[in-house]
PDB file of N, CA and C in Angstrom:
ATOM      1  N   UNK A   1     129.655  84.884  97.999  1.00  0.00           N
ATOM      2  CA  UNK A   1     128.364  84.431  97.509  1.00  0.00           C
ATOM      3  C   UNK A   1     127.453  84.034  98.663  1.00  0.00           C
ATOM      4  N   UNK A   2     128.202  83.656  99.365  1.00  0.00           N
ATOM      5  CA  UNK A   2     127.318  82.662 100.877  1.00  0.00           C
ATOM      6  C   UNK A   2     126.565  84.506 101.794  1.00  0.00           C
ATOM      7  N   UNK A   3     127.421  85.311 101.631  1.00  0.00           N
ATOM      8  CA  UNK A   3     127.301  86.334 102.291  1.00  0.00           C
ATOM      9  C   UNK A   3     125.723  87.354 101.530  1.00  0.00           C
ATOM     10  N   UNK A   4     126.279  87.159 100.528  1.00  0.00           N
ATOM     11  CA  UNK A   4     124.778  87.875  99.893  1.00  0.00           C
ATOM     12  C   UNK A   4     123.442  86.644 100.034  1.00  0.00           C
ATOM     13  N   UNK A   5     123.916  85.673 100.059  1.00  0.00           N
ATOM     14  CA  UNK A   5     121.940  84.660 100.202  1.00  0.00           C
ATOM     15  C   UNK A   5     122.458  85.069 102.244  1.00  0.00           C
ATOM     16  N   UNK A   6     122.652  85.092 102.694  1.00  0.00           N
ATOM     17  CA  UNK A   6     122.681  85.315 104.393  1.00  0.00           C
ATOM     18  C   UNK A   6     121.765  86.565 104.434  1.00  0.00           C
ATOM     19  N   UNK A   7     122.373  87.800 103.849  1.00  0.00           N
ATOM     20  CA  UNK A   7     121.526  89.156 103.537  1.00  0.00           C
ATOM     21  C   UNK A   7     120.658  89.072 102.596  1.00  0.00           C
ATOM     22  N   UNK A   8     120.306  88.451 101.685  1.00  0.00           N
ATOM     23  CA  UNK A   8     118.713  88.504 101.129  1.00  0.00           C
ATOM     24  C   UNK A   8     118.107  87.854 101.708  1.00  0.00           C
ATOM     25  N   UNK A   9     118.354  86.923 102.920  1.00  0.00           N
ATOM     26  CA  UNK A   9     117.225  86.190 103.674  1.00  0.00           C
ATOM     27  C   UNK A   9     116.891  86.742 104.631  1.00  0.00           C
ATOM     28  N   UNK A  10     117.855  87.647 105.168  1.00  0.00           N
ATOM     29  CA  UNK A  10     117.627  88.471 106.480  1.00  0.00           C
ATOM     30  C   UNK A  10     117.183  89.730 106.180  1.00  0.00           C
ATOM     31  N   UNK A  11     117.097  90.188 104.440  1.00  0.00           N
ATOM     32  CA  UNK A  11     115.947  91.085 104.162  1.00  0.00           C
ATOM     33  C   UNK A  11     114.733  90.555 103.959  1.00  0.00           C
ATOM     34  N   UNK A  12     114.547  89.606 103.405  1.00  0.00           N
ATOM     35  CA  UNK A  12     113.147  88.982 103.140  1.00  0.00           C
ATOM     36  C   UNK A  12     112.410  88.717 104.502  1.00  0.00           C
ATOM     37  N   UNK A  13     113.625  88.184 105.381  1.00  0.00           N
ATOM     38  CA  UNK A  13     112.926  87.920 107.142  1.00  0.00           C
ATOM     39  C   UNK A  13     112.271  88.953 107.245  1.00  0.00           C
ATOM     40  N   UNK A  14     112.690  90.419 107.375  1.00  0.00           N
ATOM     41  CA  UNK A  14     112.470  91.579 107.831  1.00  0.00           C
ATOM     42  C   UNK A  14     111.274  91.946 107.012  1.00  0.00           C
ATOM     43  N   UNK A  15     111.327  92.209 106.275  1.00  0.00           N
ATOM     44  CA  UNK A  15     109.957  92.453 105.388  1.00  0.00           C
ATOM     45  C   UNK A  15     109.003  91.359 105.044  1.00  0.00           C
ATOM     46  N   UNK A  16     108.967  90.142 105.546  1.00  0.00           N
ATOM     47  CA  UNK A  16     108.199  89.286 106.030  1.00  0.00           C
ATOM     48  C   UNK A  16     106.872  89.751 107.611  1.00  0.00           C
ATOM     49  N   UNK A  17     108.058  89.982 108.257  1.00  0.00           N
ATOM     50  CA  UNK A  17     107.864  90.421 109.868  1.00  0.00           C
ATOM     51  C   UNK A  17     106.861  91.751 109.638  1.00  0.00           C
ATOM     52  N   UNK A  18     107.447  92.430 108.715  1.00  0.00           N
ATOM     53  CA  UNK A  18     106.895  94.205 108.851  1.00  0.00           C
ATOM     54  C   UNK A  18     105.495  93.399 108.303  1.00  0.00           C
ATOM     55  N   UNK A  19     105.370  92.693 107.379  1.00  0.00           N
ATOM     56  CA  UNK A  19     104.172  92.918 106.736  1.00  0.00           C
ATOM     57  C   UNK A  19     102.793  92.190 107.494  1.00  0.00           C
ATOM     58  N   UNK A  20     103.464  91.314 108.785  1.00  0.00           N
ATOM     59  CA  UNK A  20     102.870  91.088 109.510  1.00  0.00           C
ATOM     60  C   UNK A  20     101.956  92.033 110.155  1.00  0.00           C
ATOM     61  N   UNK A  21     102.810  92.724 110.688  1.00  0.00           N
ATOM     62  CA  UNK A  21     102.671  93.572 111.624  1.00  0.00           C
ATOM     63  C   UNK A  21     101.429  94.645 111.033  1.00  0.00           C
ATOM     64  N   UNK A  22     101.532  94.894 109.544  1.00  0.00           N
ATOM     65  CA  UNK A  22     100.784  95.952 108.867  1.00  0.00           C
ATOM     66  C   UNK A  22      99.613  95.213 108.451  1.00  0.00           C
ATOM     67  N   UNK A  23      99.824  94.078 108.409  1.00  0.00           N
ATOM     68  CA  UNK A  23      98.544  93.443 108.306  1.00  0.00           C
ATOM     69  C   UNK A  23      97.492  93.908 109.824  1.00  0.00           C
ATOM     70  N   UNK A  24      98.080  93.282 110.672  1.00  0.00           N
ATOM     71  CA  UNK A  24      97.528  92.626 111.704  1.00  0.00           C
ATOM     72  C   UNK A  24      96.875  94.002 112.305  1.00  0.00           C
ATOM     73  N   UNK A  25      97.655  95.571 112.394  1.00  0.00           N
ATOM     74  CA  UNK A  25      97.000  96.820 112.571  1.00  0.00           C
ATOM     75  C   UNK A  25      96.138  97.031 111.620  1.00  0.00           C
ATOM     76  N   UNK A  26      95.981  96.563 110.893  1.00  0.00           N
ATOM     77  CA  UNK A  26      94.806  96.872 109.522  1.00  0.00           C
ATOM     78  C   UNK A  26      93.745  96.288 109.976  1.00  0.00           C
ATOM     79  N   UNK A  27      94.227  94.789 110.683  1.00  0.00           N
ATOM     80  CA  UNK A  27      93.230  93.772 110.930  1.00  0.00           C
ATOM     81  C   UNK A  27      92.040  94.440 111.900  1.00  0.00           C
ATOM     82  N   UNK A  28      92.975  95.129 113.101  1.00  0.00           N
ATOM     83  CA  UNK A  28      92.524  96.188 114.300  1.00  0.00           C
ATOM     84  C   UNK A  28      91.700  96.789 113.653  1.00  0.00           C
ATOM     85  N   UNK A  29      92.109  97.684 112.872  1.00  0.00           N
ATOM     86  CA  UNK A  29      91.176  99.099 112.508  1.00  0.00           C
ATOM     87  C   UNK A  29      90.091  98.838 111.879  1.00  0.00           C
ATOM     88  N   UNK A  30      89.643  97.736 111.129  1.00  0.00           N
ATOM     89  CA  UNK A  30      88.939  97.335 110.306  1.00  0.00           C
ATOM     90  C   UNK A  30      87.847  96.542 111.430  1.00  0.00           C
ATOM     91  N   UNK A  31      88.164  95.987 112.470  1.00  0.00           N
ATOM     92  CA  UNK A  31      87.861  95.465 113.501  1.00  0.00           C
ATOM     93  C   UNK A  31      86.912  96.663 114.313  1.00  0.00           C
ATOM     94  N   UNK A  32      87.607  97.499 114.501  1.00  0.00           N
ATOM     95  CA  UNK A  32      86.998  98.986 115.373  1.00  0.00           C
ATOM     96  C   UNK A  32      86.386  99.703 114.628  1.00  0.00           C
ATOM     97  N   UNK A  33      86.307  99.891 113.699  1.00  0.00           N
ATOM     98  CA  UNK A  33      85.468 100.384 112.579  1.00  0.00           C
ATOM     99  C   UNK A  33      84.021 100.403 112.789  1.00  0.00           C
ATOM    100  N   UNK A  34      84.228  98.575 112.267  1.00  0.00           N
ATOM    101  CA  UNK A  34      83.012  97.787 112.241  1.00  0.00           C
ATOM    102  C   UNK A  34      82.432  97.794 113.691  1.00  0.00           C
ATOM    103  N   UNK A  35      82.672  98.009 114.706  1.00  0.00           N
ATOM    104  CA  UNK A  35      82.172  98.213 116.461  1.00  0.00           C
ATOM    105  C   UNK A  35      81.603  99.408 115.522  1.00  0.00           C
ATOM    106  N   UNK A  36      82.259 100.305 115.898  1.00  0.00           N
ATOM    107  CA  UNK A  36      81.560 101.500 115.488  1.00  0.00           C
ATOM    108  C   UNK A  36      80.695 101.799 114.827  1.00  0.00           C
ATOM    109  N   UNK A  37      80.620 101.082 113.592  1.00  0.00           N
ATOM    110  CA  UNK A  37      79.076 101.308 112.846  1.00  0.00           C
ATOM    111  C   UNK A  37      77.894 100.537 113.376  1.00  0.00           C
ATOM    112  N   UNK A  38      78.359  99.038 114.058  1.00  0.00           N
ATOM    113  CA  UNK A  38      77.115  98.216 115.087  1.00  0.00           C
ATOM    114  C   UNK A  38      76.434  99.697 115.739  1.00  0.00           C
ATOM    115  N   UNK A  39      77.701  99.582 116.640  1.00  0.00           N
ATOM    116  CA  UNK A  39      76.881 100.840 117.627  1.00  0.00           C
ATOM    117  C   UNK A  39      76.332 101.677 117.631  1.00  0.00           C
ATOM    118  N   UNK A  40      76.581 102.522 116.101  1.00  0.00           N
ATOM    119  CA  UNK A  40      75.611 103.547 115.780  1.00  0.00           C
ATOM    120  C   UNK A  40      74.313 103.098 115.375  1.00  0.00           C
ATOM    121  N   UNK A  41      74.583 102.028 114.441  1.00  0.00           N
ATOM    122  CA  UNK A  41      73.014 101.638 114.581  1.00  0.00           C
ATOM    123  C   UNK A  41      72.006 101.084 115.002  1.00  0.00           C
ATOM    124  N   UNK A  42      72.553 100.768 116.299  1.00  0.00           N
ATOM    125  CA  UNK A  42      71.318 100.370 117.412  1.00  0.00           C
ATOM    126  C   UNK A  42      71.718  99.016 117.418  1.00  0.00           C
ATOM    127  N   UNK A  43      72.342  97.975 117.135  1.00  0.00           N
ATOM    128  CA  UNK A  43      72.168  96.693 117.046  1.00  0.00           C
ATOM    129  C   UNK A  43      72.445  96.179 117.643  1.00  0.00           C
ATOM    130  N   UNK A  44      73.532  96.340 118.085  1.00  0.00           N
ATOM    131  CA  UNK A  44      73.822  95.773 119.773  1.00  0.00           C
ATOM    132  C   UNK A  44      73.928  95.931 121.078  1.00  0.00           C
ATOM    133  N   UNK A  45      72.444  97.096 121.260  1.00  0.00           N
ATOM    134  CA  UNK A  45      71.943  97.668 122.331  1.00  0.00           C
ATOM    135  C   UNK A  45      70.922  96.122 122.747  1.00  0.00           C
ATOM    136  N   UNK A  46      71.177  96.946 124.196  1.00  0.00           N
ATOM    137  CA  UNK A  46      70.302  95.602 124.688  1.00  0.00           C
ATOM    138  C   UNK A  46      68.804  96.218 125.014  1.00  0.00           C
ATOM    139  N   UNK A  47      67.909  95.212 124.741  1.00  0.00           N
ATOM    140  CA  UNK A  47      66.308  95.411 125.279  1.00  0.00           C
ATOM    141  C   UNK A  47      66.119  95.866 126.358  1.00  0.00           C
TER     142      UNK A  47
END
């Protein structure tokens, strides 16, 4: 019994961790995106 809560916590760890991770590249792209549309539209060109 002790052996299966050891392995559902050390799956939940793991897919805790991943979802970090898929966040945080989402966070990126969504991040670079948004550069990208500033820049096309002139807005954060300088005078």
């Amino acid at each position: 019994m002790t052996a299966r809560i050891v392995i559902a916590s050390g799956l939940a760890a793991m897919l805790a961790l991943t979802a970090c991770n898929t966040v945080n590249g989402a966070g990126k792209d969504l991040k670079s995106a948004g550069s990208a549309v500033s820049d096309a539209s002139g807005e954060n060109k300088k005078k």
